[in-house]
Protein backbone atom coordinates (compact mmCIF):
# COMPACT_ATOMS: atom_id res chain seq x y z
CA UNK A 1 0.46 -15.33 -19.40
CA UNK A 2 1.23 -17.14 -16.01
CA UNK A 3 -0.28 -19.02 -13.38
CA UNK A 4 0.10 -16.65 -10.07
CA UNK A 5 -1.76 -16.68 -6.72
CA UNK A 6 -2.46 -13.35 -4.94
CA UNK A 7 -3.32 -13.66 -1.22
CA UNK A 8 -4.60 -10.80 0.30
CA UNK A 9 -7.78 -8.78 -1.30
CA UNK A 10 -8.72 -6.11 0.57
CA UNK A 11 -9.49 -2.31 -0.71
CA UNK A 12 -6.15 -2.69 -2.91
CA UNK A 13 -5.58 -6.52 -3.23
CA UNK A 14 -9.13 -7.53 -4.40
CA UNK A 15 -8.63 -5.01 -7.65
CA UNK A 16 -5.31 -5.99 -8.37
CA UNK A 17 -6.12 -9.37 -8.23
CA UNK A 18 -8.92 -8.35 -10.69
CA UNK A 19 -6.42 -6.55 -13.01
CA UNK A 20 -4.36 -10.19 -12.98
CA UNK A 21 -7.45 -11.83 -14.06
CA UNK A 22 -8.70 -9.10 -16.72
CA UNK A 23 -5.40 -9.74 -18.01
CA UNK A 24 -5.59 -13.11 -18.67
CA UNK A 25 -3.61 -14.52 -16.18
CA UNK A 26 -4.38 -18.00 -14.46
CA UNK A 27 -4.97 -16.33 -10.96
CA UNK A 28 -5.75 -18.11 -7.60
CA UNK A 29 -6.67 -16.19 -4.62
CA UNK A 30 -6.87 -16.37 -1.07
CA UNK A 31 -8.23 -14.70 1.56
CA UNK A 32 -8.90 -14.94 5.36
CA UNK A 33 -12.65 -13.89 4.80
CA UNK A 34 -13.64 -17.13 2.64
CA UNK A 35 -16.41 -15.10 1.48
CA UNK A 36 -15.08 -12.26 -0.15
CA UNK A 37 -12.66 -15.06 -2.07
CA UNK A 38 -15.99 -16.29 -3.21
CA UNK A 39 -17.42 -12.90 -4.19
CA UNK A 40 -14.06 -12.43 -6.23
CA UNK A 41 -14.37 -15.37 -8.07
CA UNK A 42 -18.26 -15.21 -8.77
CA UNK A 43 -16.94 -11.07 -10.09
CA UNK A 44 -13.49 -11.77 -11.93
CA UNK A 45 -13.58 -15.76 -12.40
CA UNK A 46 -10.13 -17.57 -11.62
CA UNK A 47 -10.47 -19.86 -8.61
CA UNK A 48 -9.86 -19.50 -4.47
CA UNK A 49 -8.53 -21.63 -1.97
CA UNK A 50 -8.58 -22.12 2.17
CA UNK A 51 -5.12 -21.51 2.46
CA UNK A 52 -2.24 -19.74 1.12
CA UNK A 53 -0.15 -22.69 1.09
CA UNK A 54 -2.58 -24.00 -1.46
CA UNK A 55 -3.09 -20.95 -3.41
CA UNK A 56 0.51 -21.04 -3.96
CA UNK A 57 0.96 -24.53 -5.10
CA UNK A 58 2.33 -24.64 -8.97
CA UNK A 59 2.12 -21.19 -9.48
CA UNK A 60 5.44 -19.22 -11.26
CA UNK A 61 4.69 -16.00 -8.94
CA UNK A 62 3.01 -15.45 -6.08
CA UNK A 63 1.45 -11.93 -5.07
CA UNK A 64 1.15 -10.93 -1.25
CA UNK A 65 -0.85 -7.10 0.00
CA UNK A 66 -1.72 -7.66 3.84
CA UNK A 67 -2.07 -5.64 6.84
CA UNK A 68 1.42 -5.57 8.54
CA UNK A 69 4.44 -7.51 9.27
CA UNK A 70 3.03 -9.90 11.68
CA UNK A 71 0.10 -10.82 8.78
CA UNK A 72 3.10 -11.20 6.44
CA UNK A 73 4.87 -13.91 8.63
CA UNK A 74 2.01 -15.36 8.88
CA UNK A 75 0.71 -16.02 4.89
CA UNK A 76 4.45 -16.44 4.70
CA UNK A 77 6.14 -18.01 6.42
CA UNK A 78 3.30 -19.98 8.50
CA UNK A 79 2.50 -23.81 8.37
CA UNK A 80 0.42 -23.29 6.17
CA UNK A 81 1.76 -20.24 4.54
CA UNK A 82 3.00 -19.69 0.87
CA UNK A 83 6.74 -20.67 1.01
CA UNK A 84 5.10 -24.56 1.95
CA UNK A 85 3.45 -24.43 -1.48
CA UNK A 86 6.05 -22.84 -3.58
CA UNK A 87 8.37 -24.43 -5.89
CA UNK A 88 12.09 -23.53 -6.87
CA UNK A 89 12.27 -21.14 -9.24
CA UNK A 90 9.25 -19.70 -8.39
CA UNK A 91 9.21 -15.46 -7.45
CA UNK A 92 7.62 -14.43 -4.33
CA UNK A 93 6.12 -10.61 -4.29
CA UNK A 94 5.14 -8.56 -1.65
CA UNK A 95 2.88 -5.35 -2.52
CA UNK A 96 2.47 -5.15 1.77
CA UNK A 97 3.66 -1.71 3.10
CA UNK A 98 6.10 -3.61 5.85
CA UNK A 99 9.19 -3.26 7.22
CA UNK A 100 12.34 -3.27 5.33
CA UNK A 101 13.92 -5.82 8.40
CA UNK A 102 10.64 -8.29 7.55
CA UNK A 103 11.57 -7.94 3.84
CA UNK A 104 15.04 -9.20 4.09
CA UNK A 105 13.74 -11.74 6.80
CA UNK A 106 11.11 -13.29 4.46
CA UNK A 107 13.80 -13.65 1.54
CA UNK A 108 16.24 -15.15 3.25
CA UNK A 109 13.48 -17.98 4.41
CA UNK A 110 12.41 -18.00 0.48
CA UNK A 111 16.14 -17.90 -0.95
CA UNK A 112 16.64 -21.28 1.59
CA UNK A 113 14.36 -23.02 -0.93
CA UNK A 114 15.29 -21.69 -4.00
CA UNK A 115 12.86 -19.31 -4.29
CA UNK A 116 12.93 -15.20 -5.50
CA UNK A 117 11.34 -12.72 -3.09
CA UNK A 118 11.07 -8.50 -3.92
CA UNK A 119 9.26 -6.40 -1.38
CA UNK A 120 7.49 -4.31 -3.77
CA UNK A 121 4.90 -1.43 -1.51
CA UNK A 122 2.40 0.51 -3.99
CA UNK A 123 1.29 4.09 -4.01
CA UNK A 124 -1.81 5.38 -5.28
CA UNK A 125 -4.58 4.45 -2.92
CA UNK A 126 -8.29 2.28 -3.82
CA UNK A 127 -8.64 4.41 -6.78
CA UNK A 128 -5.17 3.56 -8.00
CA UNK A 129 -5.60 -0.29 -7.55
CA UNK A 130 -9.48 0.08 -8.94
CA UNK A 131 -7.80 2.34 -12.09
CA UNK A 132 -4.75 -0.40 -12.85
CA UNK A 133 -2.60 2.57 -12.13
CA UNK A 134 -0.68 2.11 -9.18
CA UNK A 135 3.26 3.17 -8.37
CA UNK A 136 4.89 0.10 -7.63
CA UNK A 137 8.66 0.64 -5.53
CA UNK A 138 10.75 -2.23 -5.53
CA UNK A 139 14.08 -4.11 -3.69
CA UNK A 140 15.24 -7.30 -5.05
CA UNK A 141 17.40 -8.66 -7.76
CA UNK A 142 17.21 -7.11 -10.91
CA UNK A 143 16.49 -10.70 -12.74
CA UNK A 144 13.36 -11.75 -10.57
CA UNK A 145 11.87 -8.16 -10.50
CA UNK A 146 11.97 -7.57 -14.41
CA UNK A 147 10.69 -11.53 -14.71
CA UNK A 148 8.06 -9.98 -12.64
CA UNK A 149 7.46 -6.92 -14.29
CA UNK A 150 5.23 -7.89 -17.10
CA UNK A 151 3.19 -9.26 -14.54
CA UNK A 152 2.58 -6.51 -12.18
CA UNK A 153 2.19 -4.00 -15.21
CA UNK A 154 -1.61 -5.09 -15.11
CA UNK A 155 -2.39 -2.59 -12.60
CA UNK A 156 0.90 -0.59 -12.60
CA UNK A 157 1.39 2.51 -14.22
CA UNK A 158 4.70 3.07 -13.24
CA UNK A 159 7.67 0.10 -11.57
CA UNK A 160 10.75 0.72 -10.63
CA UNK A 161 13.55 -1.54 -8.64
CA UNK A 162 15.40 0.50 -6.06
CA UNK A 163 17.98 -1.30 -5.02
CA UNK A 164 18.45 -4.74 -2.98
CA UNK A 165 15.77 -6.47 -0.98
CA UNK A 166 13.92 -3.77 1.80
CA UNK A 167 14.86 -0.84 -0.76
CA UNK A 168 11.50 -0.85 -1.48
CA UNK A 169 10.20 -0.74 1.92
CA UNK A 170 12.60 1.91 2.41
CA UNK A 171 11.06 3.82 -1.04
CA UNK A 172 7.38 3.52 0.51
CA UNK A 173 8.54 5.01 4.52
CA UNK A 174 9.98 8.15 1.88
CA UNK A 175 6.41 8.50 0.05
CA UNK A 176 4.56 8.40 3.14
CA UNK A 177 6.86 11.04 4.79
CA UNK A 178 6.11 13.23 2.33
CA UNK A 179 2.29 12.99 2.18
CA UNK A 180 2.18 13.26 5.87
CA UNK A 181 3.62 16.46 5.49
CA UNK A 182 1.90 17.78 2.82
CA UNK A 183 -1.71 16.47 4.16
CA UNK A 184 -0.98 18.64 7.38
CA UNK A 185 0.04 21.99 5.12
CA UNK A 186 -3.39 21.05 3.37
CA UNK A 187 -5.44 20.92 6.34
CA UNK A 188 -4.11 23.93 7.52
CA UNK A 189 -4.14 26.35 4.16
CA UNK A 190 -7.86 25.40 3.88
CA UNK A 191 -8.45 26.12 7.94
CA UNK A 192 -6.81 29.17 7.14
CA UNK A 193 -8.73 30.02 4.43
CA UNK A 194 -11.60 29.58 5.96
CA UNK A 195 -10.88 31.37 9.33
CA UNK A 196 -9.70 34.41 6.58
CA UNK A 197 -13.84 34.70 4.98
CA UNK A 198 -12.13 33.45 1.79
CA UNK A 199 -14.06 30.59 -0.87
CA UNK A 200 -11.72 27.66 0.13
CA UNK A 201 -13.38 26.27 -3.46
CA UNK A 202 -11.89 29.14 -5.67
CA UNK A 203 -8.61 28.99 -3.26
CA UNK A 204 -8.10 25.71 -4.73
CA UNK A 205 -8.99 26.61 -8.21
CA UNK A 206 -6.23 29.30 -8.30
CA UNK A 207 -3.66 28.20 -5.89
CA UNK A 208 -3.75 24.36 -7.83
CA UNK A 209 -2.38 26.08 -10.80
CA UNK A 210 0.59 27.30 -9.06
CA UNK A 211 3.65 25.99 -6.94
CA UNK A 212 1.44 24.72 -4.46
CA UNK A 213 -0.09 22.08 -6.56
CA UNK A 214 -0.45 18.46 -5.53
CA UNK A 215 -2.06 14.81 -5.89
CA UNK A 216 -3.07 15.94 -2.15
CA UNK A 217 -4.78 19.31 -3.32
CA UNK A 218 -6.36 18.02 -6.29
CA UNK A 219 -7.98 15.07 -4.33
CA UNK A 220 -8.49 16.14 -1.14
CA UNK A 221 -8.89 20.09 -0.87
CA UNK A 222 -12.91 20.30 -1.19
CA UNK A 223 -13.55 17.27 0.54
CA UNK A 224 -11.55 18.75 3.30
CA UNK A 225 -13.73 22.16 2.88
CA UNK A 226 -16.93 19.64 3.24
CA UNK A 227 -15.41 17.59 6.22
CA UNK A 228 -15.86 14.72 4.20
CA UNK A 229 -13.36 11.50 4.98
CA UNK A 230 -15.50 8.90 4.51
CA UNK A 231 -12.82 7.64 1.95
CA UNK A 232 -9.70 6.04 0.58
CA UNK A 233 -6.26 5.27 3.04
CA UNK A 234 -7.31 4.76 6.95
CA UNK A 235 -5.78 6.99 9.78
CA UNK A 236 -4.88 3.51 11.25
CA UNK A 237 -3.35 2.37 8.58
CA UNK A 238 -0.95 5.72 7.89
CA UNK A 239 -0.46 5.84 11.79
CA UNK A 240 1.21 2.10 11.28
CA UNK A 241 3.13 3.48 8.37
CA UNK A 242 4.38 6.37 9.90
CA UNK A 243 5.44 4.43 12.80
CA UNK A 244 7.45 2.38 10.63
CA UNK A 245 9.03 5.25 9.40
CA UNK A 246 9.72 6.36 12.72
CA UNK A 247 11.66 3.20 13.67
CA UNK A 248 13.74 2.90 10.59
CA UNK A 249 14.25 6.49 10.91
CA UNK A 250 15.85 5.78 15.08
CA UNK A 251 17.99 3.00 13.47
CA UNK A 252 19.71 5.08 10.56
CA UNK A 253 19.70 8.76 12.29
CA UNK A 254 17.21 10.31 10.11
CA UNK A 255 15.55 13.30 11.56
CA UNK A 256 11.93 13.25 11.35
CA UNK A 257 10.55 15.83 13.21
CA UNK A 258 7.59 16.43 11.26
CA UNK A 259 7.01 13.00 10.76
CA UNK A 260 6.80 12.70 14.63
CA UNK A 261 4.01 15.46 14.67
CA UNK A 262 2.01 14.57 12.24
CA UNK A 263 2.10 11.23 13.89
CA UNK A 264 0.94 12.52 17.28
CA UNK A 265 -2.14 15.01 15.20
CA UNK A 266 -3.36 11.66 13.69
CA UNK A 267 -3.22 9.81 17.13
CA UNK A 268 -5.35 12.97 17.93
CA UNK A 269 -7.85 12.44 15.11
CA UNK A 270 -8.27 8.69 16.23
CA UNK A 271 -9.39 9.45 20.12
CA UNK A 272 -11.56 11.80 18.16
CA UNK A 273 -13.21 8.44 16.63
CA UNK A 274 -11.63 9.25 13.01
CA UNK A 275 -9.84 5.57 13.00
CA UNK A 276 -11.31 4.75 10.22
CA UNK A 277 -11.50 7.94 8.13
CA UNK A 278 -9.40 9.16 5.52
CA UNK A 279 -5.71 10.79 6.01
CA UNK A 280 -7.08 13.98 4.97
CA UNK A 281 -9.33 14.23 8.32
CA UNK A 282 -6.20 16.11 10.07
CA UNK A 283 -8.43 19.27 9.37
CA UNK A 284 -10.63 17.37 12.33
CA UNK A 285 -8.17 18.61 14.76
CA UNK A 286 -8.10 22.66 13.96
CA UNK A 287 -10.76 24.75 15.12
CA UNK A 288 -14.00 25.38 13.15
């Protein structure tokens, strides 16, 4: 068992923090909101403090899930941010979905005083985190991810290292290329089906067995049929990770049309007020 801070606990830090705890880990958490750092504590036990520097202080890893690269810097690399509580030897991990450029950034500040950093983004969504069964993608150095390993196995279901620090950045801008494309073929079989007289319900039943099958389908298909989005990952928040995607993508000399249009229907679905609702609310934007 070891003594780790997690700073961060929003709809996915707050439950992995909780798995930490549940698995009887010394955990100390922070949070910008004092009061949901209370309501953790009073829920899971463990302890909170007013900063992250302090939440950091004497602990052998520290755990990190914020909003974006500027939040990052900030719980960081800030005056009072972890890297002024850590110790040598200590291994700094970031579960934010970031840039890969802020990943390398951040562990070259930690490797100045001797301590390990891996950017390591999750997949999976609230009910992943709630469920302990998150995909964790990596980029570090072998040694300080597998030290880490044992650690974040208490809500990972699956962790892999993909290569040097911002490799798992770079892993997370792939997953979220993907689902942005397969969200949009979603929102348009079932507008299809629907414009066609067909049950979009038994659509799904038969169609799920078959090539077309996925995470996407299972979870989101009749909630889509219902227009219910009142759910799991934020338009806002995939519109920041496509975007990330986007400018990695001008950098390298990837091609992402797709990625670029789904980008532009969600910017659609957020001057329709959907900022807020789930990614599957790209059916918003097609004709009833």
């Amino acid at each position: 068992m070891a003594k780790v801070a997690f700073i961060g606990l929003g709809v996915m830090g707050y439950p992995m923090a909780g798995h930490l705890q549940q698995a009887g880990h010394d955990v100390t958490v922070y949070n910008r909101t004092t009061a949901k750092a209370q309501r953790w504590q009073e829920q899971y036990g463990g302890s909170y403090t007013l900063t992250p520097k302090d939440a950091a202080q004497g602990c052998e890893f520290v755990f990190v899930c914020v909003g974006n690269d500027d939040d990052l810097r900030q719980v960081v690399a800030g005056k009072h941010g972890t890297l002024a509580g850590m110790s040598s030897g200590a291994v700094l991990v970031d579960h934010t979905t970031a840039s890969a450029d802020v990943a390398r950034e951040l562990a070259a500040k930690a490797g100045e005083q001797g301590v390990g950093f891996v950017d390591a983004p999750v997949s999976g969504g609230q009910a992943g985190a709630e469920n302990g069964v998150l995909t964790v993608m990596a980029g570090g150095e072998p040694e300080q991810f597998e030290r880490a390993r044992p650690v974040i196995d208490a809500y990972a279901r699956c962790a892999e290292l993909m290569g040097s620090v911002g490799s798992g950045q770079l892993c997370k801008m792939v997953n979220q290329i993907c689902i942005a494309g397969v969200v949009q073929g979603l929102a348009e079989g079932m507008h299809f089906a629907q414009k066609a007289g067909l049950d979009g319900d038994k659509v799904l039943e038969v169609i799920g067995k078959g090539a077309a099958q996925s995470w996407q389908m299972d979870n989101r298909g009749h909630t889509m049929l219902k227009d219910e989005y009142d759910f799991g990952f934020a338009v806002d928040w995939m519109r920041k990770d496509l975007g990330i995607a986007l400018d990695e993508a001008r950098g390298n000399g990837a091609q992402l049309p797709l990625t670029a249009l789904v980008d532009q229907f969600y910017a659609e679905v957020q001057r329709l007020g959907g900022s807020r609702m789930d990614t599957s609310s790209l059916k918003l934007r097609l004709p009833k």
